[in-house]
C-alpha atoms as a PDB file:
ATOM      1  CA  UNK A   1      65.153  -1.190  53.604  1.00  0.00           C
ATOM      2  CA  UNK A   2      65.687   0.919  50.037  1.00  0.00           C
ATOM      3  CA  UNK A   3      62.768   3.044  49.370  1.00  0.00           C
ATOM      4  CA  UNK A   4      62.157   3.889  45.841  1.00  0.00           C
ATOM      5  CA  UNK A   5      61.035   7.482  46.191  1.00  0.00           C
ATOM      6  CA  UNK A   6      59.053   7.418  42.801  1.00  0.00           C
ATOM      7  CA  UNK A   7      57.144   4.638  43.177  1.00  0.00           C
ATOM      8  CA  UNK A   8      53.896   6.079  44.203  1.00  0.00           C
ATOM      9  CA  UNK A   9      53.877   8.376  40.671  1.00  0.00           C
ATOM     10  CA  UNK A  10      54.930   5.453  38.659  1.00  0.00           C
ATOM     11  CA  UNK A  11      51.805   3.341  39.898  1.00  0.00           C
ATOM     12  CA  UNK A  12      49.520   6.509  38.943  1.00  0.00           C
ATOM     13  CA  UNK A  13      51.402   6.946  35.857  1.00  0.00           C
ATOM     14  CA  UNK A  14      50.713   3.070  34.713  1.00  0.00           C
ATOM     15  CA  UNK A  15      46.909   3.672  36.269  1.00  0.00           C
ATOM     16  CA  UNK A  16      46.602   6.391  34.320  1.00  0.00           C
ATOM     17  CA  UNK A  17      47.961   4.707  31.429  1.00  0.00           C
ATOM     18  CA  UNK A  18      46.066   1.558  31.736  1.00  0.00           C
ATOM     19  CA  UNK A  19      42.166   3.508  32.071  1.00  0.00           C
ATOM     20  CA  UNK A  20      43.090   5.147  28.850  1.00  0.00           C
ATOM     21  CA  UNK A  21      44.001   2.409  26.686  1.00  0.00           C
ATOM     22  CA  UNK A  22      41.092   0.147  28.625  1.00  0.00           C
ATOM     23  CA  UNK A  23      38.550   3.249  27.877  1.00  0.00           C
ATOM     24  CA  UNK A  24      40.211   3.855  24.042  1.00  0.00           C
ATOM     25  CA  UNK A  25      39.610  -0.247  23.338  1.00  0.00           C
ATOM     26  CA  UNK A  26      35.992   0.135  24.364  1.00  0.00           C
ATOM     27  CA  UNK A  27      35.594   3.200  22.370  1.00  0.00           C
ATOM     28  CA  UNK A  28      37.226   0.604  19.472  1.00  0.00           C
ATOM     29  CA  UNK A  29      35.056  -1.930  19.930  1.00  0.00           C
ATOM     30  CA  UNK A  30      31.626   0.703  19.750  1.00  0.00           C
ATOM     31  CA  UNK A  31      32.974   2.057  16.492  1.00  0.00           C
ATOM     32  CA  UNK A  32      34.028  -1.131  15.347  1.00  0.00           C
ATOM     33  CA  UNK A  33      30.751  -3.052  15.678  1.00  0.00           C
ATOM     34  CA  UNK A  34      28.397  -2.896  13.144  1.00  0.00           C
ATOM     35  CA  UNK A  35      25.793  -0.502  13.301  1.00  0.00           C
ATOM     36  CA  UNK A  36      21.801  -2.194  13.617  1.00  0.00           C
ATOM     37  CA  UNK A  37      20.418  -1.744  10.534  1.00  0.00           C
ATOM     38  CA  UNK A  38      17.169   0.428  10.263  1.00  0.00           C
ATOM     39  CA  UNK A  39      13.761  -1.180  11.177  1.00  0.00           C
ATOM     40  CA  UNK A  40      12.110  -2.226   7.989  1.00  0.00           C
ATOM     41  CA  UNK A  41       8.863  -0.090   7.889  1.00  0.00           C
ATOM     42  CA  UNK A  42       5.637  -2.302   8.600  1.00  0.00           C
ATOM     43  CA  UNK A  43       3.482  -2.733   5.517  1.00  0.00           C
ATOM     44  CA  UNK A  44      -0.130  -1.692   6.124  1.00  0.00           C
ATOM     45  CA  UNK A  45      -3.029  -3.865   5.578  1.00  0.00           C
ATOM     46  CA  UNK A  46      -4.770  -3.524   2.430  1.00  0.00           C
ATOM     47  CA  UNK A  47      -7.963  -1.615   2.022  1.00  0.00           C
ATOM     48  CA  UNK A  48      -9.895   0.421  -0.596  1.00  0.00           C
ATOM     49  CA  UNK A  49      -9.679   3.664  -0.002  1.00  0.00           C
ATOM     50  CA  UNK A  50     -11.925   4.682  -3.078  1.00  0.00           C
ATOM     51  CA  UNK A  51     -13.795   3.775  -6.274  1.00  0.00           C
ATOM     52  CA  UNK A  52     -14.038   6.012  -9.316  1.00  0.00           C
ATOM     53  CA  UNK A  53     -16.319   5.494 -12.136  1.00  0.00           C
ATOM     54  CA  UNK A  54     -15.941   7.241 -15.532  1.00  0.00           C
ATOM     55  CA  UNK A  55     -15.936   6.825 -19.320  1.00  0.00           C
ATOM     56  CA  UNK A  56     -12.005   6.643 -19.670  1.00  0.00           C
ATOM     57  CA  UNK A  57      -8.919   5.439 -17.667  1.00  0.00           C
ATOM     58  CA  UNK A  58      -5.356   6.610 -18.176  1.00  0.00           C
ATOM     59  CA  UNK A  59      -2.286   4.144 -18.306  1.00  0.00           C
ATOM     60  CA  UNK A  60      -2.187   4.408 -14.701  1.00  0.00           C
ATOM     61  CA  UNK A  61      -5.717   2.816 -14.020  1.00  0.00           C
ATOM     62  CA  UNK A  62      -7.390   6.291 -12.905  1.00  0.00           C
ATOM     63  CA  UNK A  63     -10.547   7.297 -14.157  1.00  0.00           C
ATOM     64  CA  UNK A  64     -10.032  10.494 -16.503  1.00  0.00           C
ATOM     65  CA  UNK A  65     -13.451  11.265 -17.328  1.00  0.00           C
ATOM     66  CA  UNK A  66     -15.433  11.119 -13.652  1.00  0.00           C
ATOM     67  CA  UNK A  67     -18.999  10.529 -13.989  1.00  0.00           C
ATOM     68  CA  UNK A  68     -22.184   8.378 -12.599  1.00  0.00           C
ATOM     69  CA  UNK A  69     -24.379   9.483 -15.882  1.00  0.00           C
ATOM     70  CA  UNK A  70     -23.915   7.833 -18.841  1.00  0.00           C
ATOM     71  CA  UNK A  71     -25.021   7.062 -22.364  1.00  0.00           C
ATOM     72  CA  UNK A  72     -26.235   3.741 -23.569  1.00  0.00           C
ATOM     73  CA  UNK A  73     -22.846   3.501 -25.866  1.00  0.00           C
ATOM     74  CA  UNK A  74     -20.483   4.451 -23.269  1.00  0.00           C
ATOM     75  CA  UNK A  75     -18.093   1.719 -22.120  1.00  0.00           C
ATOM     76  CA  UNK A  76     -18.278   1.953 -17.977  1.00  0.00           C
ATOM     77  CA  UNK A  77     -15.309   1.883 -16.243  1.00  0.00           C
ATOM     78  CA  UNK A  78     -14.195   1.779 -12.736  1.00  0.00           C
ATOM     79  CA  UNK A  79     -11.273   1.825 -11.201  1.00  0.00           C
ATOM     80  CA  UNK A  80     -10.499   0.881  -7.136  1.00  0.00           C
ATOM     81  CA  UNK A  81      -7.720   2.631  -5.571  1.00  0.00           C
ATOM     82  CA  UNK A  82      -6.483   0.771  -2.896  1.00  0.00           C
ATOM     83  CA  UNK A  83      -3.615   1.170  -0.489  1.00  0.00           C
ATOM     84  CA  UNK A  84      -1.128  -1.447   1.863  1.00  0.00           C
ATOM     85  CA  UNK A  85       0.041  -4.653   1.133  1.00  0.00           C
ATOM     86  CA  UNK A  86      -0.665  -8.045   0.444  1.00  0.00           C
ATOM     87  CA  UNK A  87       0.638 -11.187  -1.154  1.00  0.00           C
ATOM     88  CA  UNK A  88      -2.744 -11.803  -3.051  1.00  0.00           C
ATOM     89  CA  UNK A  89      -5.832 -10.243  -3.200  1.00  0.00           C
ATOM     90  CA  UNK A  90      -9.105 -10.939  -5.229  1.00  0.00           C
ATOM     91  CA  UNK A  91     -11.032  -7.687  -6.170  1.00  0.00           C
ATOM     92  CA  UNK A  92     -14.228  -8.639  -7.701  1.00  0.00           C
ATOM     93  CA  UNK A  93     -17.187  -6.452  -9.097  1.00  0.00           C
ATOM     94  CA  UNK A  94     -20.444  -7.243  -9.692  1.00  0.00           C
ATOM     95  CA  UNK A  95     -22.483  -5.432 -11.881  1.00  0.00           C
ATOM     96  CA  UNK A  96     -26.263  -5.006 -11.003  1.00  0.00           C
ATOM     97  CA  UNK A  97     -29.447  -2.925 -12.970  1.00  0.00           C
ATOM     98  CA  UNK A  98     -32.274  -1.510 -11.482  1.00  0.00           C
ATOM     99  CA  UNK A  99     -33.592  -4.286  -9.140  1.00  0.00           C
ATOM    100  CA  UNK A 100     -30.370  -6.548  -8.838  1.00  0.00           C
ATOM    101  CA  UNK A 101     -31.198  -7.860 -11.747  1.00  0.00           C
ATOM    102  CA  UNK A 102     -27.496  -9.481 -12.847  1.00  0.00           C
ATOM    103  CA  UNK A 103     -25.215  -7.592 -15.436  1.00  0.00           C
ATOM    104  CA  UNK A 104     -21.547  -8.502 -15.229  1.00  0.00           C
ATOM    105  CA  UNK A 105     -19.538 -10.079 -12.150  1.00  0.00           C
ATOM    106  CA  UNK A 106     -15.243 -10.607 -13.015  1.00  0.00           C
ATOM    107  CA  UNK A 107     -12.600 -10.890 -10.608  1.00  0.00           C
ATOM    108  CA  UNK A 108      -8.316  -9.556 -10.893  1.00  0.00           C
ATOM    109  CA  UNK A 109      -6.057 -11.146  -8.754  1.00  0.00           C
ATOM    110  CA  UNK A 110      -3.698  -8.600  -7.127  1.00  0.00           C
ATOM    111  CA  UNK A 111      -0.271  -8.936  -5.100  1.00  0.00           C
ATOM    112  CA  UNK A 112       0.057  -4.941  -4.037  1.00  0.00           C
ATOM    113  CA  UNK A 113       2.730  -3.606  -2.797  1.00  0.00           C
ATOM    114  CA  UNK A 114       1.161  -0.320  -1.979  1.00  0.00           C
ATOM    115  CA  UNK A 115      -0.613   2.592  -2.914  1.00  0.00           C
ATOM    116  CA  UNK A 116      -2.378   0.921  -6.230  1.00  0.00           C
ATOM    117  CA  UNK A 117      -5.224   1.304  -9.062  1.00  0.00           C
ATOM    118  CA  UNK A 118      -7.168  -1.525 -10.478  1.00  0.00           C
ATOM    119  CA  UNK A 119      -9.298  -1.110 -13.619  1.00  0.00           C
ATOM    120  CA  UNK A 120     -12.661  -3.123 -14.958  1.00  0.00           C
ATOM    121  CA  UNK A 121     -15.125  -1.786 -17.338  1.00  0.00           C
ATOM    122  CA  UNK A 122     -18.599  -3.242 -19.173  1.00  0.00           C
ATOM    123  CA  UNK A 123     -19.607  -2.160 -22.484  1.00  0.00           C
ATOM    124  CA  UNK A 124     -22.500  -3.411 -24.449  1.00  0.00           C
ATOM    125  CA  UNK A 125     -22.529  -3.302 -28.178  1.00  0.00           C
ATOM    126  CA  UNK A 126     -26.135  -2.209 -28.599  1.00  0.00           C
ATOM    127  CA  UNK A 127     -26.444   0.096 -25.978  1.00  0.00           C
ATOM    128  CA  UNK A 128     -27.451   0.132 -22.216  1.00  0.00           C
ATOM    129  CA  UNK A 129     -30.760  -0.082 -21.267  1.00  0.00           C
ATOM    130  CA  UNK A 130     -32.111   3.447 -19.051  1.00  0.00           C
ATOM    131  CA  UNK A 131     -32.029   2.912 -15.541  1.00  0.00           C
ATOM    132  CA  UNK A 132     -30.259   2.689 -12.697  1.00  0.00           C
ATOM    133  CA  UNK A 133     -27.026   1.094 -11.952  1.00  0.00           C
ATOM    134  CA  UNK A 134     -24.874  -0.261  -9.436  1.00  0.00           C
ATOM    135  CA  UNK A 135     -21.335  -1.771  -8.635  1.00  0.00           C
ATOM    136  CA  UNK A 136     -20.395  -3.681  -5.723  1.00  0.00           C
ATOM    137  CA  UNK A 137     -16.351  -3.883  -5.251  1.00  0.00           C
ATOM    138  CA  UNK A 138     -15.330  -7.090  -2.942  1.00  0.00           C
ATOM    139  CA  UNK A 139     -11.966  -7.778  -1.585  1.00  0.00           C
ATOM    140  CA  UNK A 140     -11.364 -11.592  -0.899  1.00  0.00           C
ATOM    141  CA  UNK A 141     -15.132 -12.115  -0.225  1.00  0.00           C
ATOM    142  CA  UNK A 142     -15.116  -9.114   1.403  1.00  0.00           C
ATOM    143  CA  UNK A 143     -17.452  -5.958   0.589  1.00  0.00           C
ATOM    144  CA  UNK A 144     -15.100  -3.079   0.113  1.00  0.00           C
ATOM    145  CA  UNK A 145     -17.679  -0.792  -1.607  1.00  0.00           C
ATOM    146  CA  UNK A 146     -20.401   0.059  -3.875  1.00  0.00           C
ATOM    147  CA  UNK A 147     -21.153   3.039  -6.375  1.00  0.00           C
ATOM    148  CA  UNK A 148     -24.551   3.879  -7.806  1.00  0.00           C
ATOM    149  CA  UNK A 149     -24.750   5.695 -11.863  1.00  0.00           C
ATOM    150  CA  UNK A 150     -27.601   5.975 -14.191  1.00  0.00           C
ATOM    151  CA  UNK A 151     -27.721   5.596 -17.939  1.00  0.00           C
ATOM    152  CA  UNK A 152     -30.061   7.551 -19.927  1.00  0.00           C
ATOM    153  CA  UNK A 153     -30.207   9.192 -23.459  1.00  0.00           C
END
């Protein structure tokens, strides 16, 4: 019987061989697979976060000129900053004097995406009675706030 006296370090050799090209194909096929996209951040719900009243608003839908006294010629504006998302929302005010008795009530329908501003304002030609004031902010139905001001001369 012929021995082969290398046979022994030719099996390693191809064992050897063999785990590095098996190991290097994995390592290929890692690299090679595409990589999982980032989780798309979750949108938060949308809420008020605050209500501003003032005599002017800037392109933006902020209140410039903060204040919850004002004169009977003053145009009343107030503006809702909200934050999250949503694929429509109502904000509606309604606009109340001294005991409820009704002033103005209007609605904007929103689709935010975000942190956002929305505007309304009253104005009355010949002036604003004295008194007290109030604005009630809903979202879909849903109180989402109230401010208090006062007009006087």
């Amino acid at each position: 019987m012929r021995r082969f006296p290398h046979a022994g370090s030719v099996l390693a050799l191809c064992f050897v061989v063999s785990l590095l090209f098996g190991c290097r194909k994995s390592e290929e096929a890692k690299s090679a697979a595409a990589p999982n996209p980032p989780a798309a951040p979750v949108a938060a719900a949308f809420q008020v976060k605050q209500i501003d009243l003032g005599t002017a608003v800037d392109a933006n839908k902020k209140v410039t000129a903060p204040t919850s006294n004002f004169k009977p010629a003053d145009t009343i504006y107030v503006s809702i900053i909200s934050e999250g998302a949503a694929p429509s929302m109502t904000l509606a005010t309604r606009w109340t004097y001294e005991d409820g008795q009704l002033v103005n009530e209007d609605k904007q329908t929103i689709a935010p995406t975000g942190p956002a501003a929305t505007e309304f304002h009253i104005s009355k030609p010949d002036g604003w009675p004295a008194g007290k004031y109030k604005v009630e902010i809903a979202a879909n139905g849903k109180p989402a706030g109230s401010r208090e001001f006062t007009v006087a001369d």
